[in-house]
Protein backbone atom coordinates (compact mmCIF):
# COMPACT_ATOMS: atom_id res chain seq x y z
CA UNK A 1 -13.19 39.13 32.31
CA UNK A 2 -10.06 40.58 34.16
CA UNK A 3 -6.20 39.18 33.02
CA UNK A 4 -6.68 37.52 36.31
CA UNK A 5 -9.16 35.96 35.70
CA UNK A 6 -8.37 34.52 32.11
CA UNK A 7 -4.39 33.83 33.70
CA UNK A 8 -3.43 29.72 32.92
CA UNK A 9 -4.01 27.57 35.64
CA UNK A 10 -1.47 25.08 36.23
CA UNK A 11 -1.66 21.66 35.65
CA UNK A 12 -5.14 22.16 33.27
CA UNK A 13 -3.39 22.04 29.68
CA UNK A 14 -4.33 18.50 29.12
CA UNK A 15 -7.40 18.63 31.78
CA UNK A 16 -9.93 15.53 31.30
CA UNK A 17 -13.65 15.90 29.58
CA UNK A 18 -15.18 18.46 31.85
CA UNK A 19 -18.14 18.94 29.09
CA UNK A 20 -16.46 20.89 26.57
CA UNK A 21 -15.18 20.04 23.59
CA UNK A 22 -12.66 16.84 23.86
CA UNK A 23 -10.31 14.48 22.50
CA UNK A 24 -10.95 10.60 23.19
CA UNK A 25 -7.18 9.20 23.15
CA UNK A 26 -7.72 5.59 23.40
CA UNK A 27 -7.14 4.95 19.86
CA UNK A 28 -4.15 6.51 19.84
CA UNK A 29 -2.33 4.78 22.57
CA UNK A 30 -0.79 1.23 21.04
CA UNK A 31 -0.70 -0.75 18.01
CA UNK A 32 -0.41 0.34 14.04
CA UNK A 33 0.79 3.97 13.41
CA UNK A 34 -2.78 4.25 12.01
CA UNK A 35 -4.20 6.65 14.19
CA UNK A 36 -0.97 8.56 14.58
CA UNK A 37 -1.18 8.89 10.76
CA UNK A 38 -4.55 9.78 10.11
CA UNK A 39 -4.95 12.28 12.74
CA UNK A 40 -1.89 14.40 11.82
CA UNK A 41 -3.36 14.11 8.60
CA UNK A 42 -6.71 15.63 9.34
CA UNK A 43 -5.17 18.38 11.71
CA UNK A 44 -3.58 19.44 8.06
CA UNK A 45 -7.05 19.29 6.67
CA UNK A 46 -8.42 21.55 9.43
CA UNK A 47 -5.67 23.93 9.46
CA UNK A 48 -6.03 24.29 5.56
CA UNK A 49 -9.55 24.50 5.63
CA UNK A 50 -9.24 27.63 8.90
CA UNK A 51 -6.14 29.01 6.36
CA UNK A 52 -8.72 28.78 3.38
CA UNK A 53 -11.10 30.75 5.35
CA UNK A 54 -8.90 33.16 7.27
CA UNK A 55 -5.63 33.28 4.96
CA UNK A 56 -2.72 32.86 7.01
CA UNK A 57 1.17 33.41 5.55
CA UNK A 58 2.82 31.93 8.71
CA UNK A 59 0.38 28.99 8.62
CA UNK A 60 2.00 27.30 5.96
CA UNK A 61 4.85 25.67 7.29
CA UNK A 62 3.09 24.42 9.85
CA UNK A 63 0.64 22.95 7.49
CA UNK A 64 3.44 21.49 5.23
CA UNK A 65 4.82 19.70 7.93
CA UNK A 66 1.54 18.16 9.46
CA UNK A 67 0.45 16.72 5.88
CA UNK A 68 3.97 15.27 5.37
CA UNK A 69 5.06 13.52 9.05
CA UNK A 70 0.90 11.79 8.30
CA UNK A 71 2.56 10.86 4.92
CA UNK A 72 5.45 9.42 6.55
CA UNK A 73 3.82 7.76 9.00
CA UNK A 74 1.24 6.00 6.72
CA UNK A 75 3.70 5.01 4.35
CA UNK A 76 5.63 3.50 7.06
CA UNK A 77 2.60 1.76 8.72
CA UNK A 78 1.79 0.43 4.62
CA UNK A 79 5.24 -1.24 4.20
CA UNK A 80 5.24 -3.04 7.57
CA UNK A 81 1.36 -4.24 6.78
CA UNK A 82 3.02 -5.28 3.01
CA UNK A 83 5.99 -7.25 4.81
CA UNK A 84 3.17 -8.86 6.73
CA UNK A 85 1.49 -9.75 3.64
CA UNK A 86 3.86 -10.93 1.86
CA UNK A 87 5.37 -13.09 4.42
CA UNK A 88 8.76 -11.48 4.39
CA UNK A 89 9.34 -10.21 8.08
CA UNK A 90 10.63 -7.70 6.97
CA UNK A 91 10.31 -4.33 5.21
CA UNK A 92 11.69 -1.13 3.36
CA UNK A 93 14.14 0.76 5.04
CA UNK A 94 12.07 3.16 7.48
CA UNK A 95 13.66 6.27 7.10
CA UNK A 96 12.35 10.07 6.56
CA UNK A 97 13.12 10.40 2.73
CA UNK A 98 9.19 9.96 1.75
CA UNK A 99 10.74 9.46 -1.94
CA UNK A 100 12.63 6.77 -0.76
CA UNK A 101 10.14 4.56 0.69
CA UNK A 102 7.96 5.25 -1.69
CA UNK A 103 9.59 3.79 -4.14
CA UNK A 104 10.60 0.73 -2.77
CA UNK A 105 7.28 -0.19 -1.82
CA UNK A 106 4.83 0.96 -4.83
CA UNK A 107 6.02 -2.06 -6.39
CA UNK A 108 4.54 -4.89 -3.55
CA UNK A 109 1.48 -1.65 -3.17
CA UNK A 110 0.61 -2.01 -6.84
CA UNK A 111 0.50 -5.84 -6.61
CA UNK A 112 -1.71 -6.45 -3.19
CA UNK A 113 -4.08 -3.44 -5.24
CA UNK A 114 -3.92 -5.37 -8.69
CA UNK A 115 -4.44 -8.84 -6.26
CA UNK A 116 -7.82 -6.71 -4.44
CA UNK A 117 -9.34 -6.18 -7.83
CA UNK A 118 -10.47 -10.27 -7.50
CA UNK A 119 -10.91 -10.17 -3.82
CA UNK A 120 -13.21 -8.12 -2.61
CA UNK A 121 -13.85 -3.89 -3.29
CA UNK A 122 -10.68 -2.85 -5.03
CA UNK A 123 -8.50 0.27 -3.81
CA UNK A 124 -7.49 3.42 -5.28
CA UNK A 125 -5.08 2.95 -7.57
CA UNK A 126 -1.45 4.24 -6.84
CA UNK A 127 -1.53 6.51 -10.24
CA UNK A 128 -3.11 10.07 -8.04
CA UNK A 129 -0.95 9.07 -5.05
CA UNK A 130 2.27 9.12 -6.93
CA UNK A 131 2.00 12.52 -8.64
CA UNK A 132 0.91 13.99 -5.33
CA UNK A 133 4.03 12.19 -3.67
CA UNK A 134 6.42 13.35 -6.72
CA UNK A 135 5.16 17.21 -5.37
CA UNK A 136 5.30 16.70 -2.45
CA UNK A 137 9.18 15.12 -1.69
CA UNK A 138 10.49 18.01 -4.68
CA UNK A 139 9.40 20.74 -1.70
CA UNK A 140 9.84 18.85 1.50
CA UNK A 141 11.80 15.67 0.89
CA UNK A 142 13.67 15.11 4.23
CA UNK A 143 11.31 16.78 6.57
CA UNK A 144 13.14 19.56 7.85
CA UNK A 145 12.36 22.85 5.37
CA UNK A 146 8.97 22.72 7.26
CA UNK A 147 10.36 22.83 10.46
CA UNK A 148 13.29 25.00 10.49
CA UNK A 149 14.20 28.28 7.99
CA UNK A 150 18.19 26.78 7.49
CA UNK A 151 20.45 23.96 8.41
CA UNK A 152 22.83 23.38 11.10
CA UNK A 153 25.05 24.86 8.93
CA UNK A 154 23.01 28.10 8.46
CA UNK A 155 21.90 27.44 4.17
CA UNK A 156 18.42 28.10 3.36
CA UNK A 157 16.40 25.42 3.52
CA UNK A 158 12.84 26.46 2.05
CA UNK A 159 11.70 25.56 -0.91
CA UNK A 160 11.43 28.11 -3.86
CA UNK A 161 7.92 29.18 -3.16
CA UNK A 162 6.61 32.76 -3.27
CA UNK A 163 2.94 32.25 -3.29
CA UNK A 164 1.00 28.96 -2.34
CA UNK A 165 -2.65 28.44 -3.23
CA UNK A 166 -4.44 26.97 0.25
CA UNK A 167 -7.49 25.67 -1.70
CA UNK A 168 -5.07 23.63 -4.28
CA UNK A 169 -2.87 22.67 -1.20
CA UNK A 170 -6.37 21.25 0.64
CA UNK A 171 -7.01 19.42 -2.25
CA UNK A 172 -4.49 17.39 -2.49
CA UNK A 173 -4.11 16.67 1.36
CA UNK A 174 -8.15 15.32 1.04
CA UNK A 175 -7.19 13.40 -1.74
CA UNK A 176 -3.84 11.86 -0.55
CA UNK A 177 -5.75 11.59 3.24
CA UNK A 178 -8.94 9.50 1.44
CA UNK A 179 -6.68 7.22 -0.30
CA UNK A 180 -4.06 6.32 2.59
CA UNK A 181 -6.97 5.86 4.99
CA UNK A 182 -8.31 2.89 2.69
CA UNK A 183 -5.15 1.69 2.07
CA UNK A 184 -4.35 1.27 5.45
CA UNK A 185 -7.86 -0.31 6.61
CA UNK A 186 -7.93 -2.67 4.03
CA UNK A 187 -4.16 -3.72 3.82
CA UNK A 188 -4.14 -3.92 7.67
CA UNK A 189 -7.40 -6.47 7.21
CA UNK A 190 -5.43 -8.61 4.39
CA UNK A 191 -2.04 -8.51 6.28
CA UNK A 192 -3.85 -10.15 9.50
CA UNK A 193 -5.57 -12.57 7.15
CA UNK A 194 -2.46 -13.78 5.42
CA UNK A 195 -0.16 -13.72 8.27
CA UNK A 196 -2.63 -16.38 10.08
CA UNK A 197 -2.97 -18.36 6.66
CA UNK A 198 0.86 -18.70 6.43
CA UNK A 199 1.07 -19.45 9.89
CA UNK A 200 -1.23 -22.31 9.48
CA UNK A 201 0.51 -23.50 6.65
CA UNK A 202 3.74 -23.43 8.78
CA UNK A 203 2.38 -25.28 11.70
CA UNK A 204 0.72 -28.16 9.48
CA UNK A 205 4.07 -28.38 8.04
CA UNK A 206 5.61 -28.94 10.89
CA UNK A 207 3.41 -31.57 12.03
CA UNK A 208 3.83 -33.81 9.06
CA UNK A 209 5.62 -37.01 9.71
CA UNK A 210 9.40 -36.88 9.06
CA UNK A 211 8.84 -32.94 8.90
């Protein structure tokens, strides 16, 4: 095949199914961050598991950063399914220090898990899911040493990392995506189930005599 040939044509970088391999991008269009999670999540998993196979040392980064924004963005989607379930309307602050929210909503996370254990097929515990986290914001706690080499300023940014293993790395990103995907299917399920109970519970209220 000539350059010619092979040469981009315009307007075909995000060309429909033509038979080829494809993405279906339904899912990804409204409601919970879910999908938005998830899939950043396993693009880190298939990147790792290429990196694993072909061993990569500018791969990394790019890596780091696509297993931490799916962190971000699950822990984000959890605390506004745990405001829903707790009936608060409200939530953790939603910003990108992963440490941060984490910690201000293990507690409510620990108590809708230790609340499943009587309800129905209980959860992974948080135990795993916190070490990984406590790894994971010491070498990329704001979200920009995997995107950029310094700050505005020009101060190295990276972590202190010579060597990473990939296989170790994969690990964990399984692990951490296994246990956010149930968290988020079930609490998602709950969430909808006690919003509608306390909305019930509202509108009979309401409706009582002298109410």
């Amino acid at each position: 095949m000539s350059d010619r040939d092979d040469r981009y044509v315009k307007g075909s970088l995000c060309s429909p199914y033509s038979g080829e391999a494809y993405a279906y991008l339904d899912p990804n269009r409204a409601g919970p961050l879910h999908a938005y999670a998830l899939g950043y999540l396993e693009a880190a998993i298939t990147l790792g598991e290429e990196a694993i196979r072909r061993p990569s040392d500018l791969a990394f980064y790019p890596l780091l950063h696509l297993f931490r924004h799916g962190v971000e963005l699950a822990l984000k989607q959890l605390a506004h399914d745990l405001a829903r379930y707790n009936g608060s309307g409200g939530g953790p602050a939603l910003d990108h220090l992963i440490a941060k929210l984490w910690r201000s909503m293990k507690p409510d996370l620990d108590q809708w898990i230790e609340a499943r254990q009587y309800t129905g097929e209980p959860p992974p515990d948080s135990a795993e899911f916190d070490d990984i986290m406590a790894d994971l914001a010491d070498v990329e706690p704001t979200g920009f040493p995997s995107r950029y080499p310094t700050a505005r300023n020009g101060d190295d940014i990276h972590p202190e990392l010579s060597t990473v293993d990939f296989g170790r790395f994969v690990h964990a990103v399984r692990r951490s995506e296994n246990t956010l995907r149930t968290w988020l299917y079930d609490l998602s399920q709950d969430a909808t189930i006690q919003a509608a109970y306390l909305a019930e519970r509202r509108r009979t209220r309401n409706e009582r005599p002298g109410a």
